[in-house]
Protein backbone atom coordinates (compact mmCIF):
# COMPACT_ATOMS: atom_id res chain seq x y z
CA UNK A 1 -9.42 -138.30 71.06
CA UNK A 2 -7.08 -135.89 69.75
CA UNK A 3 -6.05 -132.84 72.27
CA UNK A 4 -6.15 -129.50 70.41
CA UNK A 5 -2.52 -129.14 70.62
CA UNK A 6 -2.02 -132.18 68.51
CA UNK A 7 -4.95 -130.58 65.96
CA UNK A 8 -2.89 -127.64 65.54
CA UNK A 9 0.26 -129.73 64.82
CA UNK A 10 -1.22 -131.80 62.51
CA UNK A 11 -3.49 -129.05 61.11
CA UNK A 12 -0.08 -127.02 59.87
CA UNK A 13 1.64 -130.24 59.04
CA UNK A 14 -1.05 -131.50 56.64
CA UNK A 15 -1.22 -127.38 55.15
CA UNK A 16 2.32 -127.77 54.42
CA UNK A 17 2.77 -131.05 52.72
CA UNK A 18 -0.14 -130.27 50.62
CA UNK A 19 2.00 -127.18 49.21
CA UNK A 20 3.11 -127.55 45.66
CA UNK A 21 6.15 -125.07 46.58
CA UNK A 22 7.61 -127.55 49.40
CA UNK A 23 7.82 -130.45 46.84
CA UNK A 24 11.52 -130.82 47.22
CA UNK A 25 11.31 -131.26 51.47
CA UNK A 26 10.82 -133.80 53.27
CA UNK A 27 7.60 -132.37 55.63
CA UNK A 28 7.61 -133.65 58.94
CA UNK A 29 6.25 -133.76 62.59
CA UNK A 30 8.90 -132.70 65.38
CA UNK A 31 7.94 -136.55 67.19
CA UNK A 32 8.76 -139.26 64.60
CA UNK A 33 7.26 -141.94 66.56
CA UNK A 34 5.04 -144.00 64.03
CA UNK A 35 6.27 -141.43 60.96
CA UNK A 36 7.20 -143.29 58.15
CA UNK A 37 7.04 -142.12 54.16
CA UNK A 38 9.23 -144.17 51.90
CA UNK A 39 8.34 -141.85 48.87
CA UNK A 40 9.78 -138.76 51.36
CA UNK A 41 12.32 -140.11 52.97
CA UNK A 42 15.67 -138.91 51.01
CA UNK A 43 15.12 -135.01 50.27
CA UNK A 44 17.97 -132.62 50.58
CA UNK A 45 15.57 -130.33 52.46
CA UNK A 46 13.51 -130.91 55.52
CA UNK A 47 10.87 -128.67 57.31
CA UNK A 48 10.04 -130.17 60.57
CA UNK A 49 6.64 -128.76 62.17
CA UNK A 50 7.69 -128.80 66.08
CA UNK A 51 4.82 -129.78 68.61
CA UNK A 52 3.61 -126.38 69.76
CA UNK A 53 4.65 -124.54 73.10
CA UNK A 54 2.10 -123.08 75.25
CA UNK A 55 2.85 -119.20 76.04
CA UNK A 56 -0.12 -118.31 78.13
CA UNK A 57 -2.31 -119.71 80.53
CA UNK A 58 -5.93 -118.33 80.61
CA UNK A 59 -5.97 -117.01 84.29
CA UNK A 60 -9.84 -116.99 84.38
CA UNK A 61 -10.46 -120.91 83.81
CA UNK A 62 -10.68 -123.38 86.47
CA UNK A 63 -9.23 -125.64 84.22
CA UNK A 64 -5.56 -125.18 82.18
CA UNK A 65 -6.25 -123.66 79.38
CA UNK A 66 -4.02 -121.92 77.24
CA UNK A 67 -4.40 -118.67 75.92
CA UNK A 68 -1.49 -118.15 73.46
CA UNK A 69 0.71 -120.71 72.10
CA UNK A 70 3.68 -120.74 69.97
CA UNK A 71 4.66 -123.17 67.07
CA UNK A 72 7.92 -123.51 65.47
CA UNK A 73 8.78 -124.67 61.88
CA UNK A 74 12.54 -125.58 61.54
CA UNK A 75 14.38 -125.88 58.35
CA UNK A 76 17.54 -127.63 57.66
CA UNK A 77 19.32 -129.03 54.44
CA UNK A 78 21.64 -131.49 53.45
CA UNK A 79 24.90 -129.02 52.91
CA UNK A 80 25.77 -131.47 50.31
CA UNK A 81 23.17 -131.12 48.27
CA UNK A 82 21.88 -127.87 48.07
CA UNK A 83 21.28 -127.56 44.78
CA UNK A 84 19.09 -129.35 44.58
CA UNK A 85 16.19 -127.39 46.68
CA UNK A 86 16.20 -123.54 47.02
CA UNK A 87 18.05 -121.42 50.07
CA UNK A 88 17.45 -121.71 52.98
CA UNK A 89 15.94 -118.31 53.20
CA UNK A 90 13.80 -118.98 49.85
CA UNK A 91 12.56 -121.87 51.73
CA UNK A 92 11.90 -119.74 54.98
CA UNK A 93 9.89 -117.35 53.10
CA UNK A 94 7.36 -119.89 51.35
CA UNK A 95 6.73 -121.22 54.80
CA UNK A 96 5.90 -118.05 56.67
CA UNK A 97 3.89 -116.83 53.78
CA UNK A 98 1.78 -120.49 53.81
CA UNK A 99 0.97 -119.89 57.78
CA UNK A 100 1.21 -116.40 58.46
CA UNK A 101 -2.52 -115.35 58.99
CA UNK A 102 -3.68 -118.85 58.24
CA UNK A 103 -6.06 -120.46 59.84
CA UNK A 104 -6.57 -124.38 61.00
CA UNK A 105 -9.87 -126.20 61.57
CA UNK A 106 -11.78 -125.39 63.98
CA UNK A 107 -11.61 -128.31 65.84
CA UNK A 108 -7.35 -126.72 66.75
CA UNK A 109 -9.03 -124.17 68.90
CA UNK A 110 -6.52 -121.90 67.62
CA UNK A 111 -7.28 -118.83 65.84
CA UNK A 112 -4.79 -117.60 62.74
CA UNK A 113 -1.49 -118.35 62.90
CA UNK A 114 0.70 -115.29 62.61
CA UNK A 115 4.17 -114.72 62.76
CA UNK A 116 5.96 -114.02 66.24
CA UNK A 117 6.43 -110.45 66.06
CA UNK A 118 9.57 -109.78 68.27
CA UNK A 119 11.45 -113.47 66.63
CA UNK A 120 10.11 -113.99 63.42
CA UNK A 121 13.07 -116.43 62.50
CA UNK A 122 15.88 -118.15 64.47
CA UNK A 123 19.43 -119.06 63.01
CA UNK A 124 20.75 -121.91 65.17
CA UNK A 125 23.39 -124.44 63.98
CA UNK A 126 27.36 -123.91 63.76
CA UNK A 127 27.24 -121.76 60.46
CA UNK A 128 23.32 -120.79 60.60
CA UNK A 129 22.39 -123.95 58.77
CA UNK A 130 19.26 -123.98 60.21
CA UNK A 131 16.48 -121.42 60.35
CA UNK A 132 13.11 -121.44 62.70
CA UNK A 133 10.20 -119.59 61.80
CA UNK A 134 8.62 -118.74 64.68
CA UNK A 135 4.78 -118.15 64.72
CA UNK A 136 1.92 -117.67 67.46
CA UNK A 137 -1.77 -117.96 68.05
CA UNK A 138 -4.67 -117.05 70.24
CA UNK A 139 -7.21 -119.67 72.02
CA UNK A 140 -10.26 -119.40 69.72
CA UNK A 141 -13.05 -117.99 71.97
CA UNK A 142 -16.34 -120.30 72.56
């Protein structure tokens, strides 16, 4: 049985390799265990959907349960061959417009995605090679 943590992650991993825009990147899950896809293997650009980060606890539940939780989608490239997939700021953009207000299955328990308002993207990397986008979502109420 899958937790709906692992829903979520897979839920925005499946939305984004199923995007005609991101044909150029290399989609994949933050844990590579088992992750294998010849056919994706050598793109300049990679978007890597990190496993997502509980924010809030639900204080009213006797058992955890998470109120809020925050998912990450990091995107590098290959310095050496960036031309051939856009910026990374292009690339950035087409991502946060695919999950901002998007919502997975149900079976995520995680209602639309929306951008984190106070750190919508994070620069990390020696010369800001690398950019998170940085979303969140509420628990789905039963």
């Amino acid at each position: 049985m899958e937790g709906s943590l692992d829903a979520l992650e897979r839920a925005v991993l499946e939305r984004l390799r199923g995007m005609a825009e991101l044909t150029f990147a290399n989609v994949v899950p933050e844990d590579l265990r088992g992750f294998y896809q010849s056919e994706m293997s050598d793109r300049a650009c990679t978007v890597k959907v990190l496993m997502p980060q509980p924010c809030e606890a639900s204080e009213f539940s006797d058992s955890p349960v998470f109120s809020k939780v925050a998912i990450g989608v990091k995107i590098s490239a290959d310095l050496a061959r960036a031309p051939e997939c856009p910026s990374l700021l292009e690339v950035a953009e087409i991502v946060s417009k695919a999950l901002h207000f998007w919502s997975g299955p149900s079976r995520c328990g995680y209602a639309q995605l929306r951008l984190n308002t106070a750190n919508p993207w994070t620069r990390s990397g020696k010369s800001g090679e690398t950019i998170t986008v940085n979303f969140v979502a509420s628990a789905t109420i039963s």
